[in-house]
PDB file of N, CA and C in Angstrom:
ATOM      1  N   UNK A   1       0.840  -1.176   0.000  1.00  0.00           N
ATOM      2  CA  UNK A   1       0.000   0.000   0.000  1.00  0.00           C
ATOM      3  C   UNK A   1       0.889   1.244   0.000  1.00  0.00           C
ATOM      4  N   UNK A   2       0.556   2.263  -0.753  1.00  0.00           N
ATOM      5  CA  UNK A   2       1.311   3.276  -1.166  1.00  0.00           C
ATOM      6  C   UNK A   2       0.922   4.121  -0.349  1.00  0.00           C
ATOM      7  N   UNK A   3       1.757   5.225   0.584  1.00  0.00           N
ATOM      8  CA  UNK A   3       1.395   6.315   1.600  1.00  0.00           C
ATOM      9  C   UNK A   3       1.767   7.823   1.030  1.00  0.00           C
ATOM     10  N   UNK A   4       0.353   8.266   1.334  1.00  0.00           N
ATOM     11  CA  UNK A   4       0.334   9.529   0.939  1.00  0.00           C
ATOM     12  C   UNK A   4       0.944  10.597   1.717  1.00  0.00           C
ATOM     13  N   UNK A   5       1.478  11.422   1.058  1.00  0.00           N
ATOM     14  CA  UNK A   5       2.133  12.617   2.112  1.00  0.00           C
ATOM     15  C   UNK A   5       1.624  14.005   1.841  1.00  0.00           C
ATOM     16  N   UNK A   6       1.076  14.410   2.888  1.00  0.00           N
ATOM     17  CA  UNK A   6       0.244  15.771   2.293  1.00  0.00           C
ATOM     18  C   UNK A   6       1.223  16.936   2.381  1.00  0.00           C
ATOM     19  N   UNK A   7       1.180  17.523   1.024  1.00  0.00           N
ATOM     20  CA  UNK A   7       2.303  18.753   1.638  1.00  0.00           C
ATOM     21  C   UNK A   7       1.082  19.714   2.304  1.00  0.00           C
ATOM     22  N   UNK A   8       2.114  20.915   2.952  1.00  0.00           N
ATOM     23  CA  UNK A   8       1.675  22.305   3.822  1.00  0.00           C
ATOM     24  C   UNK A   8       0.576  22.797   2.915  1.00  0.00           C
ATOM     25  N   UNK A   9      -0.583  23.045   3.418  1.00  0.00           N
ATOM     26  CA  UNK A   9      -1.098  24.038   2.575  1.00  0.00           C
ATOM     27  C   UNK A   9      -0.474  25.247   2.706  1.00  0.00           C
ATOM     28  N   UNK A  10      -0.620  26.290   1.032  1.00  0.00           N
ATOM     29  CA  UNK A  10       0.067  27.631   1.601  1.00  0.00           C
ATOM     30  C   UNK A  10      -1.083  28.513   1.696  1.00  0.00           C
ATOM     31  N   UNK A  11      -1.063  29.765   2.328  1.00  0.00           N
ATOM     32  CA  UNK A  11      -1.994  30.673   1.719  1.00  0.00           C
ATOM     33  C   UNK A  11      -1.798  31.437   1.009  1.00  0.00           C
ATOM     34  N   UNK A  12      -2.425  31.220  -0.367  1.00  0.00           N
ATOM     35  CA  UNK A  12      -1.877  31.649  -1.497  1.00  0.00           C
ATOM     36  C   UNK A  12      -2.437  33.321  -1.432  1.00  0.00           C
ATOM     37  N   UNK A  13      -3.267  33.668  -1.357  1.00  0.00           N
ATOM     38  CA  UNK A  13      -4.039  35.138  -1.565  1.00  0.00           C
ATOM     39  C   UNK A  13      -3.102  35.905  -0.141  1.00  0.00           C
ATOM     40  N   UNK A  14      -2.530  35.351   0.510  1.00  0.00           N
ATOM     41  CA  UNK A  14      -1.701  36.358   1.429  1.00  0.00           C
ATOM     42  C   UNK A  14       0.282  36.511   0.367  1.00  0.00           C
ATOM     43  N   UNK A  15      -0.064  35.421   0.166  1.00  0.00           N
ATOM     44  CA  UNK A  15       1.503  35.800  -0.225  1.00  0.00           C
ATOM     45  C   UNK A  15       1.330  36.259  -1.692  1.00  0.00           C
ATOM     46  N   UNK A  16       0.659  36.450  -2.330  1.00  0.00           N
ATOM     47  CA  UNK A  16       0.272  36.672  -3.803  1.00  0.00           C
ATOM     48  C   UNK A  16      -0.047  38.040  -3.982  1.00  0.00           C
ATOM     49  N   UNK A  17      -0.752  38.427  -2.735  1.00  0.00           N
ATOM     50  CA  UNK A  17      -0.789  40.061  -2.088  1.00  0.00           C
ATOM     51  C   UNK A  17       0.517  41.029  -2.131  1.00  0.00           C
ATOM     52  N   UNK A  18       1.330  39.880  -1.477  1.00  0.00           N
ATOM     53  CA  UNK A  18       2.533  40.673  -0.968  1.00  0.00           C
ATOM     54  C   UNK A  18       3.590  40.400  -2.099  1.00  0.00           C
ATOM     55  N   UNK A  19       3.457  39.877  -3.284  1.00  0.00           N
ATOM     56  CA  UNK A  19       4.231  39.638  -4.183  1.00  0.00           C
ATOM     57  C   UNK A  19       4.131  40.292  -5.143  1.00  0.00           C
ATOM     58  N   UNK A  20       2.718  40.696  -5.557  1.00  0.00           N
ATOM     59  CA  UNK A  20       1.848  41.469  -6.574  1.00  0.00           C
ATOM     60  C   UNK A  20       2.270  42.681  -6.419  1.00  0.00           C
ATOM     61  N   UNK A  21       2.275  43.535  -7.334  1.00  0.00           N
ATOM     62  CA  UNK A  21       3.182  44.825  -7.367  1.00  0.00           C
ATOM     63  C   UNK A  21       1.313  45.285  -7.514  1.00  0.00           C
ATOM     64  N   UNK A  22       0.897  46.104  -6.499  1.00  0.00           N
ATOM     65  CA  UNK A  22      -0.590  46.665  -6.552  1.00  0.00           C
ATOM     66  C   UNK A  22      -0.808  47.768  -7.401  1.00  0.00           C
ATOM     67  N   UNK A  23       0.280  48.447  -8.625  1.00  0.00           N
ATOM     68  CA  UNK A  23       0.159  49.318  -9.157  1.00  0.00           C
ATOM     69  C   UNK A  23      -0.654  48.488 -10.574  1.00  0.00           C
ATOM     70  N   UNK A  24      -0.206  47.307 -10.788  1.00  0.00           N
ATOM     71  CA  UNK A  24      -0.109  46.538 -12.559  1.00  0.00           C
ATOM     72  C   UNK A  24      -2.215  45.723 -12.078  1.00  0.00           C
ATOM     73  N   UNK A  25      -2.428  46.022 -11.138  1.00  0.00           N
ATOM     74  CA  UNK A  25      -4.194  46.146 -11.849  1.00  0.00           C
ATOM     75  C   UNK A  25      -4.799  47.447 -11.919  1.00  0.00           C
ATOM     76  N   UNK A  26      -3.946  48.277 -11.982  1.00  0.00           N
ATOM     77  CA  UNK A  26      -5.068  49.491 -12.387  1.00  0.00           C
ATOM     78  C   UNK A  26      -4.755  50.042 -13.535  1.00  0.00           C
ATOM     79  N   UNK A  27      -6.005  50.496 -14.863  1.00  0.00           N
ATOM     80  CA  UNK A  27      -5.634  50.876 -16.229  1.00  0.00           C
ATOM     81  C   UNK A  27      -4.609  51.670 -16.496  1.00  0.00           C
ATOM     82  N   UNK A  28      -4.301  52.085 -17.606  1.00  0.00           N
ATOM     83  CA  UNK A  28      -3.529  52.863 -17.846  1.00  0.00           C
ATOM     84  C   UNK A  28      -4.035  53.637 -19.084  1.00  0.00           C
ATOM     85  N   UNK A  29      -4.285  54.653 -19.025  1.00  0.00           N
ATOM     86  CA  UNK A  29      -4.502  55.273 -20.719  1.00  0.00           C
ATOM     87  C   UNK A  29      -3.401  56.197 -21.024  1.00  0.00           C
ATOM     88  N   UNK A  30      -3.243  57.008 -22.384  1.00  0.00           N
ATOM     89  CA  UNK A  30      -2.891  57.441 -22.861  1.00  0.00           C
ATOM     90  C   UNK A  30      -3.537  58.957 -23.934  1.00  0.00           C
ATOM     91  N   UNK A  31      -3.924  60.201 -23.425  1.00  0.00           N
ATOM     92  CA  UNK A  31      -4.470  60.802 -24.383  1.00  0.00           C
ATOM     93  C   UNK A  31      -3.282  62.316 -24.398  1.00  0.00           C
ATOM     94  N   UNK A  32      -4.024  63.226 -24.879  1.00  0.00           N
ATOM     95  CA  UNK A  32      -3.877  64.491 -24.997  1.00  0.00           C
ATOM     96  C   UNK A  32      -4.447  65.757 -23.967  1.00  0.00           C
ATOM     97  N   UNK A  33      -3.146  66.482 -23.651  1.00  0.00           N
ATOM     98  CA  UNK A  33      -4.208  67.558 -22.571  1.00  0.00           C
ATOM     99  C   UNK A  33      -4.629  68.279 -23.751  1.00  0.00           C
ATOM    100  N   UNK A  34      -5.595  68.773 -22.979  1.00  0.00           N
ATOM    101  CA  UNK A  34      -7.084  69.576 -23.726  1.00  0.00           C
ATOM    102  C   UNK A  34      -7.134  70.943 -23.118  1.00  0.00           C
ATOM    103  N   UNK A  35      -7.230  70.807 -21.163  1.00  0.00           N
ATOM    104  CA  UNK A  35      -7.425  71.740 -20.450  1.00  0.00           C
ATOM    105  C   UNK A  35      -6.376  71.355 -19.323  1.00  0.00           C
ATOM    106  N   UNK A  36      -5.675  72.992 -18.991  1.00  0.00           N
ATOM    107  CA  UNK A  36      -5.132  73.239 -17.768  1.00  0.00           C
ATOM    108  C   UNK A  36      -5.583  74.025 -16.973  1.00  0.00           C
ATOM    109  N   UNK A  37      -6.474  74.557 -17.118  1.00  0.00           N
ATOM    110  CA  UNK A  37      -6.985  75.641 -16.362  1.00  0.00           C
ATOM    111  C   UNK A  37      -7.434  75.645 -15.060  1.00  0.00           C
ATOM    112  N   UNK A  38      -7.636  74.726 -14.208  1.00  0.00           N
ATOM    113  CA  UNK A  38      -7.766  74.240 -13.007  1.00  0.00           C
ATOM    114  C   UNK A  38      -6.469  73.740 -12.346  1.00  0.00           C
ATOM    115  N   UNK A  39      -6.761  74.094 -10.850  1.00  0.00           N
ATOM    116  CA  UNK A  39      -5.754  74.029 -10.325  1.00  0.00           C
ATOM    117  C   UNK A  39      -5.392  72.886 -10.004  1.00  0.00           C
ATOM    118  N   UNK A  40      -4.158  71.860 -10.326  1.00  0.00           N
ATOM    119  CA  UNK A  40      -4.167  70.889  -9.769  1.00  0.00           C
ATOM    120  C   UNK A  40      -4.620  69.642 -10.732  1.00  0.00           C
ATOM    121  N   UNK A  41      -5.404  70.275 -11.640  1.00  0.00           N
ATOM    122  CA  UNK A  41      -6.059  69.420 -12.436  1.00  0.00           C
ATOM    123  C   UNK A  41      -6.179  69.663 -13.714  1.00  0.00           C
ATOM    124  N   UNK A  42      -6.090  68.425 -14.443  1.00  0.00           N
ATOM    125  CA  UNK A  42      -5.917  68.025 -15.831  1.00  0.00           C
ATOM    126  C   UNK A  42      -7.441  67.439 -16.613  1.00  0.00           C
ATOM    127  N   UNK A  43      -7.503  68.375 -17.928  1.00  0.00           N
ATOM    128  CA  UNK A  43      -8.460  67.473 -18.732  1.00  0.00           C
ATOM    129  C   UNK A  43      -7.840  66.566 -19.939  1.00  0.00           C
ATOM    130  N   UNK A  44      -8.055  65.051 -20.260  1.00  0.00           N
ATOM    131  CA  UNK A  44      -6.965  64.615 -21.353  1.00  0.00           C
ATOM    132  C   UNK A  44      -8.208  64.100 -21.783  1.00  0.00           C
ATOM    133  N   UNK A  45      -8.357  64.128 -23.224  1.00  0.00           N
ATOM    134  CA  UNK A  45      -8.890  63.322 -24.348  1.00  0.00           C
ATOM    135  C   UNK A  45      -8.517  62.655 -24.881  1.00  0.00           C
ATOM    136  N   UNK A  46      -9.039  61.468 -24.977  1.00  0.00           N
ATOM    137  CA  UNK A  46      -8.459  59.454 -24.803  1.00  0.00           C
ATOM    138  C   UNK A  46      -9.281  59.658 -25.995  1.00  0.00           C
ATOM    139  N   UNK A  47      -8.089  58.957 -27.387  1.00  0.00           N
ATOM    140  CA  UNK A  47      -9.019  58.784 -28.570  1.00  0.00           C
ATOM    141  C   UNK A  47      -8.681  57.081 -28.804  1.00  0.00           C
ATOM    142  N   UNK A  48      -9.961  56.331 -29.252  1.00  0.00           N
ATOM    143  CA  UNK A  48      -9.702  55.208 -29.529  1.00  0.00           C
ATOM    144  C   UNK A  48     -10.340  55.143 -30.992  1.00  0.00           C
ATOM    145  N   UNK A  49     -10.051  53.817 -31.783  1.00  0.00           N
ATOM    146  CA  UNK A  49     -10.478  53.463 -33.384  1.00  0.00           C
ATOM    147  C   UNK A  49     -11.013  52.304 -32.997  1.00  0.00           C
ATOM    148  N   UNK A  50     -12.624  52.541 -33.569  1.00  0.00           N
ATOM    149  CA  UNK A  50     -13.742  51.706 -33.333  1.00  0.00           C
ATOM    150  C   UNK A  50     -14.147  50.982 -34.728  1.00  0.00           C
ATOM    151  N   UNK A  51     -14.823  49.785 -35.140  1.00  0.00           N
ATOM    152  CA  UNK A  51     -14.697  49.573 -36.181  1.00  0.00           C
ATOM    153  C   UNK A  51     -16.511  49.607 -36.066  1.00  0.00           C
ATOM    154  N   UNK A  52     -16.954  50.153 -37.831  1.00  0.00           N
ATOM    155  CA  UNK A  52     -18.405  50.540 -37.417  1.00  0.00           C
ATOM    156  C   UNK A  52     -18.522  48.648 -37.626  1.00  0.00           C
ATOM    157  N   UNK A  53     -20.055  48.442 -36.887  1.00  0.00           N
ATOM    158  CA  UNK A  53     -20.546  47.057 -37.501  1.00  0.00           C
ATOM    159  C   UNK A  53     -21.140  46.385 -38.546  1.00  0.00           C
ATOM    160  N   UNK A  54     -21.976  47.783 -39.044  1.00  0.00           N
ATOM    161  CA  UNK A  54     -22.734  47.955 -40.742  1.00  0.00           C
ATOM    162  C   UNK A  54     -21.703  48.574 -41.310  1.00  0.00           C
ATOM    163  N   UNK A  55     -20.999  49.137 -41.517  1.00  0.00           N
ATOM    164  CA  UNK A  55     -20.263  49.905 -42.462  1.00  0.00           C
ATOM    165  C   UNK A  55     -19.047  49.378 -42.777  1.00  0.00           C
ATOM    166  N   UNK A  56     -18.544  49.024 -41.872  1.00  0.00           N
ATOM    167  CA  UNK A  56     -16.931  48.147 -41.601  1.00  0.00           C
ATOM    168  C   UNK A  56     -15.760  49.150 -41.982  1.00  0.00           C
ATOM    169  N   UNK A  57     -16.087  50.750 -41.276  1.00  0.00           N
ATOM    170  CA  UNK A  57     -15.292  51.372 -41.848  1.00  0.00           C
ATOM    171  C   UNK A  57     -14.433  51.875 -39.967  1.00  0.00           C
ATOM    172  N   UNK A  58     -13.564  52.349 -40.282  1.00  0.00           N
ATOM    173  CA  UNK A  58     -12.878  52.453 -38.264  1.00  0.00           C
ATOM    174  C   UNK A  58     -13.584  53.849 -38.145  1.00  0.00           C
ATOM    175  N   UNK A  59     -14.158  54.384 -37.114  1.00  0.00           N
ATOM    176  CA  UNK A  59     -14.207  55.666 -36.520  1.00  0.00           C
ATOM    177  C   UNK A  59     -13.767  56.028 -35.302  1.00  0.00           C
ATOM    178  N   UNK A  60     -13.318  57.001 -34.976  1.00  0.00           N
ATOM    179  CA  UNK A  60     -12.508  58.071 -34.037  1.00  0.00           C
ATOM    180  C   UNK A  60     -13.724  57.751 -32.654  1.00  0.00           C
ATOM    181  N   UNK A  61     -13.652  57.507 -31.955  1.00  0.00           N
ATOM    182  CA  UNK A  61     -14.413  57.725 -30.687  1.00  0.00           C
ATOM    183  C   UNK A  61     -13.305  58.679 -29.634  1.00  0.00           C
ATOM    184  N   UNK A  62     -13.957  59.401 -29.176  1.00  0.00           N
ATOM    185  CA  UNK A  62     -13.076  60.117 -27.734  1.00  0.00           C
ATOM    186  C   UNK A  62     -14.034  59.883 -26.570  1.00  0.00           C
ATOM    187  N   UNK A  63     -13.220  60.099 -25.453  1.00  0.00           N
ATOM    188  CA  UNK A  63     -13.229  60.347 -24.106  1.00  0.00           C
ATOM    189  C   UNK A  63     -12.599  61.578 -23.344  1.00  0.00           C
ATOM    190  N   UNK A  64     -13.115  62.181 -22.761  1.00  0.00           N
ATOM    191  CA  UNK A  64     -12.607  62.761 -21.541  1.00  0.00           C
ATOM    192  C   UNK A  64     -12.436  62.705 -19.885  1.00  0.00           C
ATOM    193  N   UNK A  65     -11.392  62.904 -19.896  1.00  0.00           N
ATOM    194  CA  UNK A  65     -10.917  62.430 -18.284  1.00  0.00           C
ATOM    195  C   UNK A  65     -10.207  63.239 -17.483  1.00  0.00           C
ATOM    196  N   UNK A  66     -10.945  63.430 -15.762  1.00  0.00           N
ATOM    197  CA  UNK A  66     -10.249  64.608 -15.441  1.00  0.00           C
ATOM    198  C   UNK A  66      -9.340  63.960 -14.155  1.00  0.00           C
ATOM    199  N   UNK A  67      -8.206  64.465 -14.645  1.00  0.00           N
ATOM    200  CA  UNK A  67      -7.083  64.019 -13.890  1.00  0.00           C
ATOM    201  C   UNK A  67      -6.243  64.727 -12.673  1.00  0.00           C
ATOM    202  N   UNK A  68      -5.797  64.131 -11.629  1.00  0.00           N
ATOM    203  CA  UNK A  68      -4.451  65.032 -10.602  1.00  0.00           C
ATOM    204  C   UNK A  68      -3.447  64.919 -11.072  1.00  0.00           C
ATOM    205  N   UNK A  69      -2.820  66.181 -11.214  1.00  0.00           N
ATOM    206  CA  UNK A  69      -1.815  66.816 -11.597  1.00  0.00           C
ATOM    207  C   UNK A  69      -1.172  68.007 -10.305  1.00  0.00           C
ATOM    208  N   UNK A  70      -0.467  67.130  -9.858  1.00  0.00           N
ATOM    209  CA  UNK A  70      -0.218  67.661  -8.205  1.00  0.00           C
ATOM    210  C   UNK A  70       0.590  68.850  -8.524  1.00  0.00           C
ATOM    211  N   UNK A  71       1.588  68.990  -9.549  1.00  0.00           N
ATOM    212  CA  UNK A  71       2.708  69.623  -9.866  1.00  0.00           C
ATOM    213  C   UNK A  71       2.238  70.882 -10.900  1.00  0.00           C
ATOM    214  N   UNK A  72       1.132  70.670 -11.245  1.00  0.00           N
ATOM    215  CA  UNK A  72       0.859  71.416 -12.438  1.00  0.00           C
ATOM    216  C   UNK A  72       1.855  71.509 -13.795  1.00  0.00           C
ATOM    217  N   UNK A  73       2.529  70.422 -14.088  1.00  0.00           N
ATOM    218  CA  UNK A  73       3.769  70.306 -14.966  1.00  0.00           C
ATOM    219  C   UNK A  73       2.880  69.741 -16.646  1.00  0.00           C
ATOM    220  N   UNK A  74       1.909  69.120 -16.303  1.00  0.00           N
ATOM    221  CA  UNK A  74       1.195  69.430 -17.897  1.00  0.00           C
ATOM    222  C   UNK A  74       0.808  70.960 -18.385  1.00  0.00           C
ATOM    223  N   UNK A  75       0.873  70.545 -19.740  1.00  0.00           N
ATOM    224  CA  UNK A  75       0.122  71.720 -19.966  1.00  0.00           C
ATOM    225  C   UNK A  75      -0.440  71.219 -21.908  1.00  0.00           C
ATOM    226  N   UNK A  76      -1.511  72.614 -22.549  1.00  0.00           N
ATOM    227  CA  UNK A  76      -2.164  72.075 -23.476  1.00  0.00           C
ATOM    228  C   UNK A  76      -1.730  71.344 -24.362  1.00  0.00           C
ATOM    229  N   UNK A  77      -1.666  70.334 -25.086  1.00  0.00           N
ATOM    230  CA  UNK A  77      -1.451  69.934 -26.449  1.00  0.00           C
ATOM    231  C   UNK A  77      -0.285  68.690 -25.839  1.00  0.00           C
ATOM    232  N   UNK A  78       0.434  68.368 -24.156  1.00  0.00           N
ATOM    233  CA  UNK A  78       0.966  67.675 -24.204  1.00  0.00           C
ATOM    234  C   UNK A  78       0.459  65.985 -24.152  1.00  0.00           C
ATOM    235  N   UNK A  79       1.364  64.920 -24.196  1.00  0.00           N
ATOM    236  CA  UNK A  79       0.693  63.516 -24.410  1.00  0.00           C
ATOM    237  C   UNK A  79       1.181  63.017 -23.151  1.00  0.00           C
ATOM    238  N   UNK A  80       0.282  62.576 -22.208  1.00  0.00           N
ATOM    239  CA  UNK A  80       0.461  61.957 -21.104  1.00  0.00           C
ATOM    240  C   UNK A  80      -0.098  60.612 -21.152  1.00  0.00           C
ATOM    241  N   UNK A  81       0.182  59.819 -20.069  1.00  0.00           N
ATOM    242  CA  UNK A  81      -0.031  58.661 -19.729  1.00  0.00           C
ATOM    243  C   UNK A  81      -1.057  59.007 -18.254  1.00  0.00           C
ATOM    244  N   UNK A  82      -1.983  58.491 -17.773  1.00  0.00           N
ATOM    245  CA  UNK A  82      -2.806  58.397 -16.703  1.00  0.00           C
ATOM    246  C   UNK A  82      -2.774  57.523 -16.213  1.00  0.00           C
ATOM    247  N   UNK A  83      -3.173  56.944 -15.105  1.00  0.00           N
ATOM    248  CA  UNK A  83      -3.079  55.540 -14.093  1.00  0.00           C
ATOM    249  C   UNK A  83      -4.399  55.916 -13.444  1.00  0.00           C
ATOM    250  N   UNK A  84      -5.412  54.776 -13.237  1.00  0.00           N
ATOM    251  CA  UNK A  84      -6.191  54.741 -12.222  1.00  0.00           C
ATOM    252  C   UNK A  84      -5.647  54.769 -10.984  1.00  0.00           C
ATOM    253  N   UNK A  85      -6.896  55.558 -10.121  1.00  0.00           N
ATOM    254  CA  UNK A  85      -6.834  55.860  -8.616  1.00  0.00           C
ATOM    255  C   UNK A  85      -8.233  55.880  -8.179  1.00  0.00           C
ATOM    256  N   UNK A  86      -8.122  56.076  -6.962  1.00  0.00           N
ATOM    257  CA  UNK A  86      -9.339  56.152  -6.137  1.00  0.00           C
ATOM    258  C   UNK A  86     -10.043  57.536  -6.320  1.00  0.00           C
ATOM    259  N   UNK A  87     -11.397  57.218  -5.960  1.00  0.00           N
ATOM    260  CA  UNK A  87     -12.011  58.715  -5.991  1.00  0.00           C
ATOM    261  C   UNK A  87     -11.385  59.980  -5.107  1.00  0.00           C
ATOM    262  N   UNK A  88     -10.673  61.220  -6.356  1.00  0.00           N
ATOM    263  CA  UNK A  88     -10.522  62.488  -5.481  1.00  0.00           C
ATOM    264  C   UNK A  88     -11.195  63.649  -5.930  1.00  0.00           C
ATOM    265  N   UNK A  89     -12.185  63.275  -6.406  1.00  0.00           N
ATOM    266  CA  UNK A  89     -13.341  64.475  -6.144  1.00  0.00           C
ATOM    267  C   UNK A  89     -14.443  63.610  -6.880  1.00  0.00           C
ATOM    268  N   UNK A  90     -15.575  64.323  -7.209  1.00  0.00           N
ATOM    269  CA  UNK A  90     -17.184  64.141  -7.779  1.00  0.00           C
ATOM    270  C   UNK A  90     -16.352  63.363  -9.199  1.00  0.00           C
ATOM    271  N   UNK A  91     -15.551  63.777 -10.180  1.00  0.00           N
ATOM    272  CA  UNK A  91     -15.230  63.409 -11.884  1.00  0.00           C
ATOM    273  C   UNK A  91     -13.622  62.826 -11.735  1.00  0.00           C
ATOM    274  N   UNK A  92     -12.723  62.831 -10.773  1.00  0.00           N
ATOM    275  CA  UNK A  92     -11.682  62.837 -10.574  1.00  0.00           C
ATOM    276  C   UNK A  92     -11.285  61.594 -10.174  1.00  0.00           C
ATOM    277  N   UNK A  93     -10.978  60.153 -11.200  1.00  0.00           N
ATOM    278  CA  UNK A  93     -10.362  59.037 -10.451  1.00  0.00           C
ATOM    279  C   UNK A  93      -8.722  58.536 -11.314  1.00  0.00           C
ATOM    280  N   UNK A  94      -8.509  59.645 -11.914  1.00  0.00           N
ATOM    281  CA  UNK A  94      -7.103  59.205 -12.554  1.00  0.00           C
ATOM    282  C   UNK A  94      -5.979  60.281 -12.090  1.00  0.00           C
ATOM    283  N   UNK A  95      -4.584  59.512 -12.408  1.00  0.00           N
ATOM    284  CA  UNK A  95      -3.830  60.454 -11.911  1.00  0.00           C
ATOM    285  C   UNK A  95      -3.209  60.577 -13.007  1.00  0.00           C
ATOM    286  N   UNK A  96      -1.904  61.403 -13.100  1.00  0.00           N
ATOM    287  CA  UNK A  96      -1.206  61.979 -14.106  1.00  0.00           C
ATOM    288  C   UNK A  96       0.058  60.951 -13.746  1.00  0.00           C
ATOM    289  N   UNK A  97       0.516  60.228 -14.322  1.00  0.00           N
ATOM    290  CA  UNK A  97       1.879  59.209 -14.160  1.00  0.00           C
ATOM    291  C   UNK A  97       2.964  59.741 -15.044  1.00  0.00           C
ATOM    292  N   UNK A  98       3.059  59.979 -15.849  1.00  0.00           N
ATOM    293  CA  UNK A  98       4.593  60.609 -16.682  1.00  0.00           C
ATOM    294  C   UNK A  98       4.048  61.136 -18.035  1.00  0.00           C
ATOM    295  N   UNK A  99       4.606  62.711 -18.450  1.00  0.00           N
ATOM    296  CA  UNK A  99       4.375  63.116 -19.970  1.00  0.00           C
ATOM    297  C   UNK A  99       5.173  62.614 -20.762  1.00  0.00           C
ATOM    298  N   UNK A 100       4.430  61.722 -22.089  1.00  0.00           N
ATOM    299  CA  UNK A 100       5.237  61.544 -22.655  1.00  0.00           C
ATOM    300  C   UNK A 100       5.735  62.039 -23.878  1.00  0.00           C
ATOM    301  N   UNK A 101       5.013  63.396 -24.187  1.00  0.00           N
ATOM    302  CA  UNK A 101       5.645  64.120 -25.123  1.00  0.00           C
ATOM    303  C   UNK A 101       5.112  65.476 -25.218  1.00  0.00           C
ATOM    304  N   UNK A 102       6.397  66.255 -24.842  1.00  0.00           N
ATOM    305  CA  UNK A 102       5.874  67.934 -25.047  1.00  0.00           C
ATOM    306  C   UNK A 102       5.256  68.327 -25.804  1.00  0.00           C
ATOM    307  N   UNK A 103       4.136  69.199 -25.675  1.00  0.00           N
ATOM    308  CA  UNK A 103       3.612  70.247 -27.049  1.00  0.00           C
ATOM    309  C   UNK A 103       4.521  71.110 -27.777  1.00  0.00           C
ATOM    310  N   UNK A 104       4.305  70.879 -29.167  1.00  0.00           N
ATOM    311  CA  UNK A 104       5.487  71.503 -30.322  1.00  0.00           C
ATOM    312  C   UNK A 104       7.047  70.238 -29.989  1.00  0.00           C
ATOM    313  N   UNK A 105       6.513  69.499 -29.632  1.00  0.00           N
ATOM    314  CA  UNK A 105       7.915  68.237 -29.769  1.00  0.00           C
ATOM    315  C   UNK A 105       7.838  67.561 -30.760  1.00  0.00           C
ATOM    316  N   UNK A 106       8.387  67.507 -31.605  1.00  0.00           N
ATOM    317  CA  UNK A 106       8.420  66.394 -32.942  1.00  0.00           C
ATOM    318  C   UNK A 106       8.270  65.070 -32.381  1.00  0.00           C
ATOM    319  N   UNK A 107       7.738  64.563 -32.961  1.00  0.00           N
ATOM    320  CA  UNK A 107       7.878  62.851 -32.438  1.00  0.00           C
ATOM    321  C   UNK A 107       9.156  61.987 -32.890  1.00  0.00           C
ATOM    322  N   UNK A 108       9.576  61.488 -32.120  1.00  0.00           N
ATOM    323  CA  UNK A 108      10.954  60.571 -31.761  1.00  0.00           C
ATOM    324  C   UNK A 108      10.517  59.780 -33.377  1.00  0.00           C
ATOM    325  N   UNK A 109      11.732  59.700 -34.290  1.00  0.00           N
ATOM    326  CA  UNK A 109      12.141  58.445 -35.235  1.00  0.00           C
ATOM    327  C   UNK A 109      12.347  57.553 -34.996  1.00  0.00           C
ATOM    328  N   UNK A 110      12.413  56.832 -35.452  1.00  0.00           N
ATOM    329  CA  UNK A 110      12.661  55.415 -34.993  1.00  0.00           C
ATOM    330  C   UNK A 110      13.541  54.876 -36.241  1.00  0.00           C
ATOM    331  N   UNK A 111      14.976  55.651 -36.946  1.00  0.00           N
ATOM    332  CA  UNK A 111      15.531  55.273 -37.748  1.00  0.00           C
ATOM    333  C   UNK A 111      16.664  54.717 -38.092  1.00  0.00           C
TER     334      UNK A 111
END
């Protein structure tokens, strides 16, 4: 007769917690500032390409999203990256994570 050996259970949801980097489940977008005019705070317009279902042709959809910008270091026409956060006001659940390209900046080659 063959004897079974039970290994340890672990607890997986405690150590999976503490292993998990808690930043990599929250979205990330990418748009354009629009508005600086508030203090502290950012408006960016998130454009995505939708494909129609009758037409089968792509169209432009946007979004707007109002973001913290603790530093006030955006400003109009630049391309940022956003990260979800928790609610900080009534419209306010994203933050400002890094610009990634100045207004009037040529875009990087890749040659």
């Amino acid at each position: 007769m063959a004897t079974v050996t039970k290994t340890p259970e672990r607890n997986t949801s405690q150590e999976e917690g503490m292993s998990k980097n808690p930043l990599q489940k929250r979205r990330m977008v990418v748009g354009t500032v629009v508005s600086d005019k508030m203090q502290k705070t950012i408006v960016v317009k998130v454009d995505r390409r939708v494909r129609h279902t009758l037409y089968k042709k792509y169209v432009e959809k946007s979004r707007r999203f109002k973001a913290h910008d603790e530093n006030n270091e955006a400003k109009i026409g630049d391309q940022v990256q956003l990260v979800e956060s928790r609610p900080l006001s009534r419209e306010k659940r994203w933050v400002l994570q890094s610009i990634l390209r100045r207004a009037g900046q040529a875009p990087e080659a890749n040659v």
